[in-house]
N, C-alpha and C. Protein backbone atom coordinates (compact mmCIF):
# COMPACT_ATOMS: atom_id res chain seq x y z
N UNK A 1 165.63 -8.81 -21.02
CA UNK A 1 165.01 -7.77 -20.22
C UNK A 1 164.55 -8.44 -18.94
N UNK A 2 165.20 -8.42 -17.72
CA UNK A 2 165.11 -8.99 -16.68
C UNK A 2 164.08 -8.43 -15.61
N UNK A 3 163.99 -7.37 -16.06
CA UNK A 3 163.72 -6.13 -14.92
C UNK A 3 162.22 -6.82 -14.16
N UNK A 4 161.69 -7.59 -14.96
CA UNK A 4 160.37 -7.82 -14.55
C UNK A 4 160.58 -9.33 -13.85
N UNK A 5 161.59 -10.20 -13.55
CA UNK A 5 161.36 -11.32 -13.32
C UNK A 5 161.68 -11.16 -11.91
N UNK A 6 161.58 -12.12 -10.89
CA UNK A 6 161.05 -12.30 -9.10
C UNK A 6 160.85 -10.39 -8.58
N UNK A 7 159.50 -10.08 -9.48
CA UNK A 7 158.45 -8.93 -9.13
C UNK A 7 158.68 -8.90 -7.55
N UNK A 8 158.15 -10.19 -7.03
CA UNK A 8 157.27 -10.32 -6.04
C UNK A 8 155.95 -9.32 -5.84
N UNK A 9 155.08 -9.56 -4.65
CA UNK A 9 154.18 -8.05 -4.30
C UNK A 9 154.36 -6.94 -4.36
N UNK A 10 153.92 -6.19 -4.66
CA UNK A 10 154.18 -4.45 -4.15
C UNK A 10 153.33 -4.38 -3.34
N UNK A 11 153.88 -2.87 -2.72
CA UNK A 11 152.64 -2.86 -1.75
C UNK A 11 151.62 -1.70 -2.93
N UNK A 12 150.19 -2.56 -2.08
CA UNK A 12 149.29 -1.55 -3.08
C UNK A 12 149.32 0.27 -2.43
N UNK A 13 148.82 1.02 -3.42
CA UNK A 13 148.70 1.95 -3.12
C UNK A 13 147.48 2.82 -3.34
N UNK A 14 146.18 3.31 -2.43
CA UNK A 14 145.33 4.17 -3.32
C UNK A 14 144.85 4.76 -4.21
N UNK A 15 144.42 4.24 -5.13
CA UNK A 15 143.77 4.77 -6.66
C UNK A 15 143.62 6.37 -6.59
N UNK A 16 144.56 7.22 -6.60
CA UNK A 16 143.62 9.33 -6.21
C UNK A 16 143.69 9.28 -7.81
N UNK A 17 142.49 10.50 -8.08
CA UNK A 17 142.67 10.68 -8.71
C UNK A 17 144.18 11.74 -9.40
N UNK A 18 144.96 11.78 -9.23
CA UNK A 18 145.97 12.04 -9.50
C UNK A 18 146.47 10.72 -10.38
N UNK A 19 146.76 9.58 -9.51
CA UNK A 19 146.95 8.38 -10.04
C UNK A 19 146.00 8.14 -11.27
N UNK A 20 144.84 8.48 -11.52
CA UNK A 20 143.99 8.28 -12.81
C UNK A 20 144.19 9.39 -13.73
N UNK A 21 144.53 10.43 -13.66
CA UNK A 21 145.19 11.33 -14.93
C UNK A 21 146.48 10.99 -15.10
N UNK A 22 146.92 10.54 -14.15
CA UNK A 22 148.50 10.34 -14.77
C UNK A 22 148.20 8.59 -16.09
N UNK A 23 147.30 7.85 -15.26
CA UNK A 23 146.84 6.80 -15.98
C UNK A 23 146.60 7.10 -17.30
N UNK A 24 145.59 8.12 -18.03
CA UNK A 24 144.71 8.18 -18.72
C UNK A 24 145.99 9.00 -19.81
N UNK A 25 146.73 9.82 -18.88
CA UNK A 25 147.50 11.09 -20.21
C UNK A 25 149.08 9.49 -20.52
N UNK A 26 148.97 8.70 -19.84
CA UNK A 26 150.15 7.38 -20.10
C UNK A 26 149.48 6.75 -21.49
N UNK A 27 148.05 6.58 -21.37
CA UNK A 27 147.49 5.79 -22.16
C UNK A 27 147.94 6.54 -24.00
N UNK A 28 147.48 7.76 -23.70
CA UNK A 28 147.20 8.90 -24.89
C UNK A 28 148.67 8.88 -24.99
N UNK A 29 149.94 9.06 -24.07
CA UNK A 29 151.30 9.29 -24.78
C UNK A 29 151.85 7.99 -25.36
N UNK A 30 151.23 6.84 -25.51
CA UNK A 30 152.14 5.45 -25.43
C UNK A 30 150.93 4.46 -26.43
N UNK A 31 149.95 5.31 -27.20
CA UNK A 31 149.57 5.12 -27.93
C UNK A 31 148.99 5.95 -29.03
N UNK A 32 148.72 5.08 -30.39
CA UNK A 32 147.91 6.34 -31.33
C UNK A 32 146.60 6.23 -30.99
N UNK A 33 146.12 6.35 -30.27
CA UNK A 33 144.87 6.66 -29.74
C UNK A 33 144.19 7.82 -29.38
N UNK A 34 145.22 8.62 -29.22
CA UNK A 34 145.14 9.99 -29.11
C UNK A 34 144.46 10.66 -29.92
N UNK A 35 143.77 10.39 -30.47
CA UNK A 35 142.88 11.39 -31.63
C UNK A 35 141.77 10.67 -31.35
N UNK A 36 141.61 9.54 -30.88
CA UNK A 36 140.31 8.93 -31.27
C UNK A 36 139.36 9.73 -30.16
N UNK A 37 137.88 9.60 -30.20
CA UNK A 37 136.94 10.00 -29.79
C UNK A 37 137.50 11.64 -29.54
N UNK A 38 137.92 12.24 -30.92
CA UNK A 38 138.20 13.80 -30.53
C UNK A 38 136.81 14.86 -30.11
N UNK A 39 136.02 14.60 -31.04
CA UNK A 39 134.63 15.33 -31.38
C UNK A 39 135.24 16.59 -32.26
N UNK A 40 133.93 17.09 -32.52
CA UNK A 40 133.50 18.13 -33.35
C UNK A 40 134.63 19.53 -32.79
N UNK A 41 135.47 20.38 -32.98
CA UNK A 41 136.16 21.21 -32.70
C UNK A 41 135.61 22.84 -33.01
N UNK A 42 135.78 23.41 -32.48
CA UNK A 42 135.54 25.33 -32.73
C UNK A 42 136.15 25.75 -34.17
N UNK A 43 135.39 25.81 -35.58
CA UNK A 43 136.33 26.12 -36.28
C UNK A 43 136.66 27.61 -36.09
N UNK A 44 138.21 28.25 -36.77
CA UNK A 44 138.54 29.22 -36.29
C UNK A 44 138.61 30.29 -37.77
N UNK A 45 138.67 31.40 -38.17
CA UNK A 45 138.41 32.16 -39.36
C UNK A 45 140.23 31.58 -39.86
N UNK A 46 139.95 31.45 -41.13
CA UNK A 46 141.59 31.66 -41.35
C UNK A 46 141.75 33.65 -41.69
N UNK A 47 142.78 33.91 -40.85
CA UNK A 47 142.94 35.25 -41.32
C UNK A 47 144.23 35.41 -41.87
N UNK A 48 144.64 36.54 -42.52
CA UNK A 48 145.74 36.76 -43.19
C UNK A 48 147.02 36.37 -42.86
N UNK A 49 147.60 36.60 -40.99
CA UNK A 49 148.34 35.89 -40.53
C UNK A 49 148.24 34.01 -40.71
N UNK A 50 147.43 33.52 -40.66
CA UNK A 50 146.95 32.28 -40.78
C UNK A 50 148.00 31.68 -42.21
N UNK A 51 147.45 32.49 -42.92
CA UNK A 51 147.77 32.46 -44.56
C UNK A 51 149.05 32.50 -44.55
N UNK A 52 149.60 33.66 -44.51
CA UNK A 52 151.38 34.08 -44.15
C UNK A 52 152.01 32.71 -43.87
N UNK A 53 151.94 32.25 -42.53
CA UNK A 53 152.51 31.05 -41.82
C UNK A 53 152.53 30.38 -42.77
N UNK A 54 151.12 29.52 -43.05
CA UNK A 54 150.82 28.28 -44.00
C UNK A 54 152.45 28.80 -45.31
N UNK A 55 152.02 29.63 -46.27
CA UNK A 55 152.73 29.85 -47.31
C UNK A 55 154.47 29.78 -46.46
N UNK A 56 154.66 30.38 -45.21
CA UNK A 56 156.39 30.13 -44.65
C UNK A 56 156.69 28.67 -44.83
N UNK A 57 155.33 27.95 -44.13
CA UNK A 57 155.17 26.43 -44.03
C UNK A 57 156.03 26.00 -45.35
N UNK A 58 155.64 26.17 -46.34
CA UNK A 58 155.15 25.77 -47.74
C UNK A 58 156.69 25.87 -47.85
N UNK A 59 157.28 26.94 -47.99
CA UNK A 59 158.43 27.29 -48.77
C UNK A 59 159.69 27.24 -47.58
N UNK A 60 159.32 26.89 -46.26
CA UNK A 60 160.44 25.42 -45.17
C UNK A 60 160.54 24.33 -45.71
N UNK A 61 159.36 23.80 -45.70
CA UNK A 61 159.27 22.29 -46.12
C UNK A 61 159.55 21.76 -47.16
N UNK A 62 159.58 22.72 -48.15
CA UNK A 62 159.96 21.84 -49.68
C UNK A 62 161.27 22.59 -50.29
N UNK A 63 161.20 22.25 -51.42
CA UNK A 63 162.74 22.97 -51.83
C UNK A 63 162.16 23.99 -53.10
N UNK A 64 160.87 24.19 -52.88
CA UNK A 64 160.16 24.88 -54.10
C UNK A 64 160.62 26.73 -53.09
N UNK A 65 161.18 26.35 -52.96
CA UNK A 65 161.54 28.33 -52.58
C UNK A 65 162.29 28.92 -53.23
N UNK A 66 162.94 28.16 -54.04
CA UNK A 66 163.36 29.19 -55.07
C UNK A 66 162.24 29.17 -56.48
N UNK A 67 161.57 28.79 -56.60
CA UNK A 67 160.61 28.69 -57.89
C UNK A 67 160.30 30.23 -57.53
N UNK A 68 159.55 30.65 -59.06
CA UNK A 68 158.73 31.90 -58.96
C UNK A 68 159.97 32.84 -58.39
N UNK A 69 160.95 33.44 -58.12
CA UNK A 69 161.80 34.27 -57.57
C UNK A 69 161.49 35.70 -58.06
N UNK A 70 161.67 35.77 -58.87
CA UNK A 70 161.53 37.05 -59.53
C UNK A 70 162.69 38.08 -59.98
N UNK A 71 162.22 39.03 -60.30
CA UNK A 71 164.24 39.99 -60.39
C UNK A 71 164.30 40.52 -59.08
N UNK A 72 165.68 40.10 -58.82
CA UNK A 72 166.15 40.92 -57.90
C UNK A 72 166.51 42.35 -58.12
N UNK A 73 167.37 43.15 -57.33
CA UNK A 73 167.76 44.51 -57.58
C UNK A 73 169.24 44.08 -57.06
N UNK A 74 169.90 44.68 -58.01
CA UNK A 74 171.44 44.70 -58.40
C UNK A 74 172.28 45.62 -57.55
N UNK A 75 173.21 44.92 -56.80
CA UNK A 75 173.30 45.91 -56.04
C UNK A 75 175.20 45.86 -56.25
N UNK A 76 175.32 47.53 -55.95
CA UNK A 76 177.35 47.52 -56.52
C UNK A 76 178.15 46.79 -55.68
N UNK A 77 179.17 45.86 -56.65
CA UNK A 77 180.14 45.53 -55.51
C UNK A 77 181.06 46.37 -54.72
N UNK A 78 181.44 46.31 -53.68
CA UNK A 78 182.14 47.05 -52.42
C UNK A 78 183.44 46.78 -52.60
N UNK A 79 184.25 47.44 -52.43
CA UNK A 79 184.94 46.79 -51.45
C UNK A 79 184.91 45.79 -50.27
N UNK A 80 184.55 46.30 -49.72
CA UNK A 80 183.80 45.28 -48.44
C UNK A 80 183.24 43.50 -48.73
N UNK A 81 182.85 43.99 -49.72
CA UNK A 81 181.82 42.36 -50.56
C UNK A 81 182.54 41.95 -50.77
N UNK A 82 184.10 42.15 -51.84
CA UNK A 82 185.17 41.37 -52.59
C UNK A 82 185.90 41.20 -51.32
N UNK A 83 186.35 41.58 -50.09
CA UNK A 83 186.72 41.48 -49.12
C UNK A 83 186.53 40.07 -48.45
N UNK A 84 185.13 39.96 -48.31
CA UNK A 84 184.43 39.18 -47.70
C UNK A 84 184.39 37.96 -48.31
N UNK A 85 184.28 37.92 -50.30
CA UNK A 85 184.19 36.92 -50.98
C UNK A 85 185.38 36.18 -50.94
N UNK A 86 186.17 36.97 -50.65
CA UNK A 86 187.64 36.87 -50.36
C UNK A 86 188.01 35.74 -49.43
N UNK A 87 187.46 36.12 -48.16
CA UNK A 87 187.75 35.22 -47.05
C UNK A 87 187.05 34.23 -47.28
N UNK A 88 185.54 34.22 -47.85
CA UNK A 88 184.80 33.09 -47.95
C UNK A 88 185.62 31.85 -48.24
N UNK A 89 186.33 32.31 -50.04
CA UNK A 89 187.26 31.30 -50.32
C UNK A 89 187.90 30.60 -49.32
N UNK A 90 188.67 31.31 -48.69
CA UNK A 90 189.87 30.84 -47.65
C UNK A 90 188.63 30.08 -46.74
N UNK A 91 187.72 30.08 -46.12
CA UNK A 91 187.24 29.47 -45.62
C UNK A 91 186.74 28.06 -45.92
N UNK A 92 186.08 28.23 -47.01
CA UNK A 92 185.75 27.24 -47.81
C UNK A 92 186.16 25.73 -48.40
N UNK A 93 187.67 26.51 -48.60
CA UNK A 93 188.86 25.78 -49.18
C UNK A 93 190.06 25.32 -48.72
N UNK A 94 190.90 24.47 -49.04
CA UNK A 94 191.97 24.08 -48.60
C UNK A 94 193.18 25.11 -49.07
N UNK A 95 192.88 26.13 -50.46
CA UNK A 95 193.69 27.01 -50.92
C UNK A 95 194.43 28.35 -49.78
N UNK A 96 193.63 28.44 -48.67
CA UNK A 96 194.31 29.66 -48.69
C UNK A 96 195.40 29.67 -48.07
N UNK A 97 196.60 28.91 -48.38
CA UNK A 97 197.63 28.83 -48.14
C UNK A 97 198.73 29.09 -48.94
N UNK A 98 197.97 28.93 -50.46
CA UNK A 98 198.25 28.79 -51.57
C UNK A 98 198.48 30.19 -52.04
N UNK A 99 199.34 30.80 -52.59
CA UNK A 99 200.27 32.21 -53.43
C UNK A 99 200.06 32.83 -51.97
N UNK A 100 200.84 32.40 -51.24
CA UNK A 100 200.87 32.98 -49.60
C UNK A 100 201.49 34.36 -49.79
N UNK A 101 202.95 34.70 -50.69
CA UNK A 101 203.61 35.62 -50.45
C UNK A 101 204.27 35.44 -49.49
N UNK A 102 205.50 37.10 -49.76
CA UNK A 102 206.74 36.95 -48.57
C UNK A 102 205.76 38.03 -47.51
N UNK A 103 206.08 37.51 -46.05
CA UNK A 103 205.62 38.04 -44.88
C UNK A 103 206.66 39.00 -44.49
N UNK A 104 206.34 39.93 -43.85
CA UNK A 104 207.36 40.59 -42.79
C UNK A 104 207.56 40.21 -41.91
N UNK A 105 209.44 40.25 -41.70
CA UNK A 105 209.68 39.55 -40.37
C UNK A 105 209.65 40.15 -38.65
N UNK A 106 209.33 39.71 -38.30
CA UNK A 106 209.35 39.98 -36.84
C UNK A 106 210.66 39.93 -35.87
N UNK A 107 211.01 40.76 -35.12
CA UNK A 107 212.31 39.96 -34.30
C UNK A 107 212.16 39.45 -33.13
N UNK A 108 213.18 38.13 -33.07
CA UNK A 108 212.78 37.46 -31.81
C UNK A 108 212.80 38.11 -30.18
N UNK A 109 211.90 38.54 -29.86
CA UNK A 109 212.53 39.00 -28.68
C UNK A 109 212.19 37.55 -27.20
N UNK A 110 212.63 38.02 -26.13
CA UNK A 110 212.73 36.80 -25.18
C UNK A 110 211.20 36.51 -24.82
N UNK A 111 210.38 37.44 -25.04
CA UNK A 111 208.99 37.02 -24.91
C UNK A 111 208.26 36.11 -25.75
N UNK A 112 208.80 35.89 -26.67
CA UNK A 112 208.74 35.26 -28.26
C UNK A 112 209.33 34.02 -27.98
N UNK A 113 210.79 33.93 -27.21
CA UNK A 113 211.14 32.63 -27.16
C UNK A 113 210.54 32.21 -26.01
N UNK A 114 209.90 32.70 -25.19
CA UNK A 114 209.40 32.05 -23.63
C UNK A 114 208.13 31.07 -23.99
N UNK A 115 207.15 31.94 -25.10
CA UNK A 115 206.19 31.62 -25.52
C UNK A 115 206.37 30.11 -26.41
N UNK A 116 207.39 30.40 -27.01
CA UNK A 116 207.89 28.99 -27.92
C UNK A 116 208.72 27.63 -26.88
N UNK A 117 209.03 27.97 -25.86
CA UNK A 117 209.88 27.04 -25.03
C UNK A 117 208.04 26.29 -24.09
N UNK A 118 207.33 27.50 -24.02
CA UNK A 118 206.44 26.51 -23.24
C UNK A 118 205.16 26.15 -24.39
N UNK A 119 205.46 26.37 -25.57
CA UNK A 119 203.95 25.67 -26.80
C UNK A 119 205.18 24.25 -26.72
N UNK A 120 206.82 23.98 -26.72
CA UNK A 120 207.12 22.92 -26.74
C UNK A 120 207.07 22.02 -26.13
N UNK A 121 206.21 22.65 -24.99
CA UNK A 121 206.03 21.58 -23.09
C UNK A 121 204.87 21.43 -23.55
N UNK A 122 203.93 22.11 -23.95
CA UNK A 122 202.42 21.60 -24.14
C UNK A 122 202.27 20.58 -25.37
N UNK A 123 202.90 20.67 -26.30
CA UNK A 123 203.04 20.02 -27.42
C UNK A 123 203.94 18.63 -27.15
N UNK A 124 204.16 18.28 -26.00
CA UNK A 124 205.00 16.98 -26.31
C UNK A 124 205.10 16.64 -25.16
N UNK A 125 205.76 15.51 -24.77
CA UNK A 125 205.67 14.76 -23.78
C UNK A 125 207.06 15.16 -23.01
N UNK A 126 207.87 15.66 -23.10
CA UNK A 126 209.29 16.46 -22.80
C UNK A 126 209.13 17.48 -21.93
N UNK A 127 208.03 17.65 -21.37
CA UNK A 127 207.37 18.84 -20.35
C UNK A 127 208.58 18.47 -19.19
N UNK A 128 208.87 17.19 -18.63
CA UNK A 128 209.26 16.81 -17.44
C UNK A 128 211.21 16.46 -17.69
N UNK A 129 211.46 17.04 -18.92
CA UNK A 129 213.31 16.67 -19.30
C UNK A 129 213.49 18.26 -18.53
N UNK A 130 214.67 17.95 -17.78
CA UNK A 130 215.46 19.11 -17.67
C UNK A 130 214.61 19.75 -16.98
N UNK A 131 213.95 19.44 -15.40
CA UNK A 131 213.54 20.15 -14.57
C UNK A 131 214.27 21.26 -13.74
N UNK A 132 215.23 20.60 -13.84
CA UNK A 132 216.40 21.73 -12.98
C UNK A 132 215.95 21.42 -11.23
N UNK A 133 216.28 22.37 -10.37
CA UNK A 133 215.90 22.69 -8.93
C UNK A 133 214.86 23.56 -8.92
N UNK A 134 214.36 23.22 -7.72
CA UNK A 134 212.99 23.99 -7.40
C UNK A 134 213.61 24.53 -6.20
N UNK A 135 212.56 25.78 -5.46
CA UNK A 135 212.84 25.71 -4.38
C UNK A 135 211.72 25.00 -3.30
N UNK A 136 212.61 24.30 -2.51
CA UNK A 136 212.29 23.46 -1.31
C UNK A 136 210.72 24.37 -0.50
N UNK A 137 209.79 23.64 -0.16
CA UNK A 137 208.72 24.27 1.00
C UNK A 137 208.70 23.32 1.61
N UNK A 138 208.42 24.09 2.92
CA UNK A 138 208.49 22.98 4.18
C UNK A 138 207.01 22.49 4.27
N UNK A 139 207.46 21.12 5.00
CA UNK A 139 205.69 20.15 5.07
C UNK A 139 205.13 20.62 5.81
N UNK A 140 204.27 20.99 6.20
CA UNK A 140 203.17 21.18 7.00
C UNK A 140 202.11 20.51 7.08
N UNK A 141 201.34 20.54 8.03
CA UNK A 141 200.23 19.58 8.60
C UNK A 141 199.33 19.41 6.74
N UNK A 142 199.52 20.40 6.48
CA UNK A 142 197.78 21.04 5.63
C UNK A 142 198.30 19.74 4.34
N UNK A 143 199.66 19.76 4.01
CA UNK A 143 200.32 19.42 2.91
C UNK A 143 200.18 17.90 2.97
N UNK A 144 200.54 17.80 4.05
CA UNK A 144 200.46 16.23 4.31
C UNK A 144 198.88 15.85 4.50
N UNK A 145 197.90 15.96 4.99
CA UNK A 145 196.29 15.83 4.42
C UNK A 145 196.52 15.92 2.80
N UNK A 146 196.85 16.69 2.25
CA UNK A 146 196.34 16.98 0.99
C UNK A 146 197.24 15.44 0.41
N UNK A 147 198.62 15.28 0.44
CA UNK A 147 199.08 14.12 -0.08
C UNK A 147 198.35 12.73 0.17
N UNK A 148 197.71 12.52 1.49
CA UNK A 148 197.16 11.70 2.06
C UNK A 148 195.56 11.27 1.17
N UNK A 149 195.21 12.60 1.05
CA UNK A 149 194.06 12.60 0.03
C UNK A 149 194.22 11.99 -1.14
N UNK A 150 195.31 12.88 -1.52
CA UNK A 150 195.62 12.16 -3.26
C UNK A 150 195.64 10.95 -3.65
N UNK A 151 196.92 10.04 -1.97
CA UNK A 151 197.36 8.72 -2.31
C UNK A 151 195.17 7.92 -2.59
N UNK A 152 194.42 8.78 -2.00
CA UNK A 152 193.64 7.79 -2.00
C UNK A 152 192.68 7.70 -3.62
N UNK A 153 192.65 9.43 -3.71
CA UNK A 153 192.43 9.50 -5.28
C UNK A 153 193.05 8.79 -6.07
N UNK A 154 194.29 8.63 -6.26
CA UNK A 154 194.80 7.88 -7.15
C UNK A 154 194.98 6.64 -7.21
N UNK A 155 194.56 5.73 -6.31
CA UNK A 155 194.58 4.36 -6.40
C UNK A 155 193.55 3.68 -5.74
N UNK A 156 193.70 2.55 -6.00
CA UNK A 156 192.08 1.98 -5.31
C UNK A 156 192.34 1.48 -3.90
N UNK A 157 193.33 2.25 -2.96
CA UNK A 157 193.88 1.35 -1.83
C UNK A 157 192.87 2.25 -0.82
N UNK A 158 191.52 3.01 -1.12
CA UNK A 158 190.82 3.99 -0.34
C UNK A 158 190.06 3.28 0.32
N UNK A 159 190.09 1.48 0.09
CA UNK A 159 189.13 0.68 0.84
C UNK A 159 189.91 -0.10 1.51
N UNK A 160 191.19 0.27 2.01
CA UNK A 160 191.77 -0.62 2.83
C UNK A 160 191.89 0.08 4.12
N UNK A 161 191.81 -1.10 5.35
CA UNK A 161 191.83 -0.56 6.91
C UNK A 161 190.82 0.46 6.97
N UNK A 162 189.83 -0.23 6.35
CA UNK A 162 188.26 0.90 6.25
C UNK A 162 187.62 0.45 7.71
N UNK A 163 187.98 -0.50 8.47
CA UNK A 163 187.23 -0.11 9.74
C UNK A 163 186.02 -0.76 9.59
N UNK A 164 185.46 -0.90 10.99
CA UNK A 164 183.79 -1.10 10.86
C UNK A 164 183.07 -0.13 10.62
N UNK A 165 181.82 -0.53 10.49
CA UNK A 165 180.90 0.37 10.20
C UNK A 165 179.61 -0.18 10.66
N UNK A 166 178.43 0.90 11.08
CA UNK A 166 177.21 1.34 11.66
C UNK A 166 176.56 0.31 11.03
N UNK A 167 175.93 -0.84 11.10
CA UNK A 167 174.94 -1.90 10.56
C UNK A 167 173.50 -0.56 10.88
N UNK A 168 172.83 -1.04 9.24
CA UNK A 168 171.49 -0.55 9.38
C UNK A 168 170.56 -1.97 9.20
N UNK A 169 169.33 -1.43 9.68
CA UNK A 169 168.34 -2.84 9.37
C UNK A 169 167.97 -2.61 8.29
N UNK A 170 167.66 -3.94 7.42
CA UNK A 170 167.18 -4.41 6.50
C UNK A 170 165.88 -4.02 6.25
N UNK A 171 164.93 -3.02 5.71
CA UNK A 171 164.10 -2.85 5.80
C UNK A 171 163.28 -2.78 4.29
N UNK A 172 161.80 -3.10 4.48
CA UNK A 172 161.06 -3.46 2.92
C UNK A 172 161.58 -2.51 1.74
N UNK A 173 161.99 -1.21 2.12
CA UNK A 173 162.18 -0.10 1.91
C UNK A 173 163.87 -0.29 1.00
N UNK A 174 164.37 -0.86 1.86
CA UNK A 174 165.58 -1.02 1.64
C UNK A 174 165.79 -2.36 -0.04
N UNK A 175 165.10 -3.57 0.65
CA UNK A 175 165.31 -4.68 -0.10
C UNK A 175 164.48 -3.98 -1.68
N UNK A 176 163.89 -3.36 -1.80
CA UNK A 176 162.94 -2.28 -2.94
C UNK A 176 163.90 -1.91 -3.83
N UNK A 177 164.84 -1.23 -3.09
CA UNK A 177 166.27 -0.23 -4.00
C UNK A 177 166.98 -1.45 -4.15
N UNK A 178 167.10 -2.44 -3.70
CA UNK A 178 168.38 -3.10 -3.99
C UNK A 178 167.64 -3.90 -5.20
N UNK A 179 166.77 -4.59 -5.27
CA UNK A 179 166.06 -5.52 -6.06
C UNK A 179 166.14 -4.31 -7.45
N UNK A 180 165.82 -3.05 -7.29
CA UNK A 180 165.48 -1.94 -8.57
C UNK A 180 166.89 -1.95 -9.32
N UNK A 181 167.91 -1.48 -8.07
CA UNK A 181 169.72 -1.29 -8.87
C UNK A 181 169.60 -2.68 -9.25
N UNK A 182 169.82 -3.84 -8.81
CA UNK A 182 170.02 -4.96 -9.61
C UNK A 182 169.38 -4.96 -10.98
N UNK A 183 167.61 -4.86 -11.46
CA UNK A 183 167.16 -4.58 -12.56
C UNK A 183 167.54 -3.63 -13.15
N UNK A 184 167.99 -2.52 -12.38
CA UNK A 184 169.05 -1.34 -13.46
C UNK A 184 170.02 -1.88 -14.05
N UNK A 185 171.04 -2.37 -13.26
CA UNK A 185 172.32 -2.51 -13.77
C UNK A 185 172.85 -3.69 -14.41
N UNK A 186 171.68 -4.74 -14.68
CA UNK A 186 171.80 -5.92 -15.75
C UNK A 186 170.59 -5.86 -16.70
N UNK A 187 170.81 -6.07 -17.78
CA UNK A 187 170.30 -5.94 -19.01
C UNK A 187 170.74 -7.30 -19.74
């Protein structure tokens, strides 16, 4: 942990009190100290809501929520329910593939094969066999920026024939951030 070695000075800065609550609530988050010297508190009535919570408390936190249950009320199966229990399975399980049955067939129409010629371009690396001809567009100014851009996106040649550049002064301000990124960026 480097971050602390050639500190040097800081510059000081005015004690506000701003600076002393931020002090005091650092102390209380970055230790268990936080309770100490609480004092005497307002007690409050427990009321029925009070109660409610506590007992939700009770039966979150432990696994005692099913104890004590009681009878339920029986209710008819649906359609709908066996439906549902239905899919659960299939969800659940690796089975529902399993006593599949015969499907009805569909016929191929060309929308069917268009759809299947391009899941085979997305699915594989064969996107680029058998491009055929395109048609030709002429270059224009706009096209050539945009290629010009790319060459620089795509390779690291965006720092070459970079030219001079504007010298700034060195200032306390400055040597601050550089000394901080250095303690950032080594560990």
């Amino acid at each position: 942990v480097l971050y602390k070695e050639d500190l040097g000075t800081g510059t000081p800065t005015p004690v506000t009190p701003e600076i002393e609550r931020v002090k005091r609530n650092q102390e209380h988050v970055s230790s268990v100290l936080y309770k100490e010297g609480l004092g005497s508190g307002i007690p409050t009535p427990v009321t029925p809501e009070m109660e409610r919570v506590k007992r939700n408390q009770e039966t979150i936190s432990s696994v005692l929520y099913k104890e004590g249950l009681g009878i339920g009320t029986p209710v008819p199966v649906t359609p709908e329910m066996e439906r549902v229990k239905r899919n659960q399975e299939n969800f659940s399980s690796v089975l529902y593939k399993e006593d599949v049955g015969t499907a009805t067939p569909t016929p191929v129409t060309p929308e069917i094969e268009r759809v299947k010629r391009n899941q085979e371009n997305f699915s594989s690396v064969l996107y680029k066999e058998d491009v055929g001809t395109g048609t030709p567009t002429p270059v224009t100014p706009e096209i050539e920026r945009v290629k010009r851009n790319q060459e620089n996106f795509s390779s690291v040649l965006y720092k070459e024939d970079l030219g001079t550049g504007t010298p700034t002064p060195v200032t306390p301000e400055v040597e601050r951030v550089k000394r901080n990124q250095e303690h950032i960026s080594s560990v």
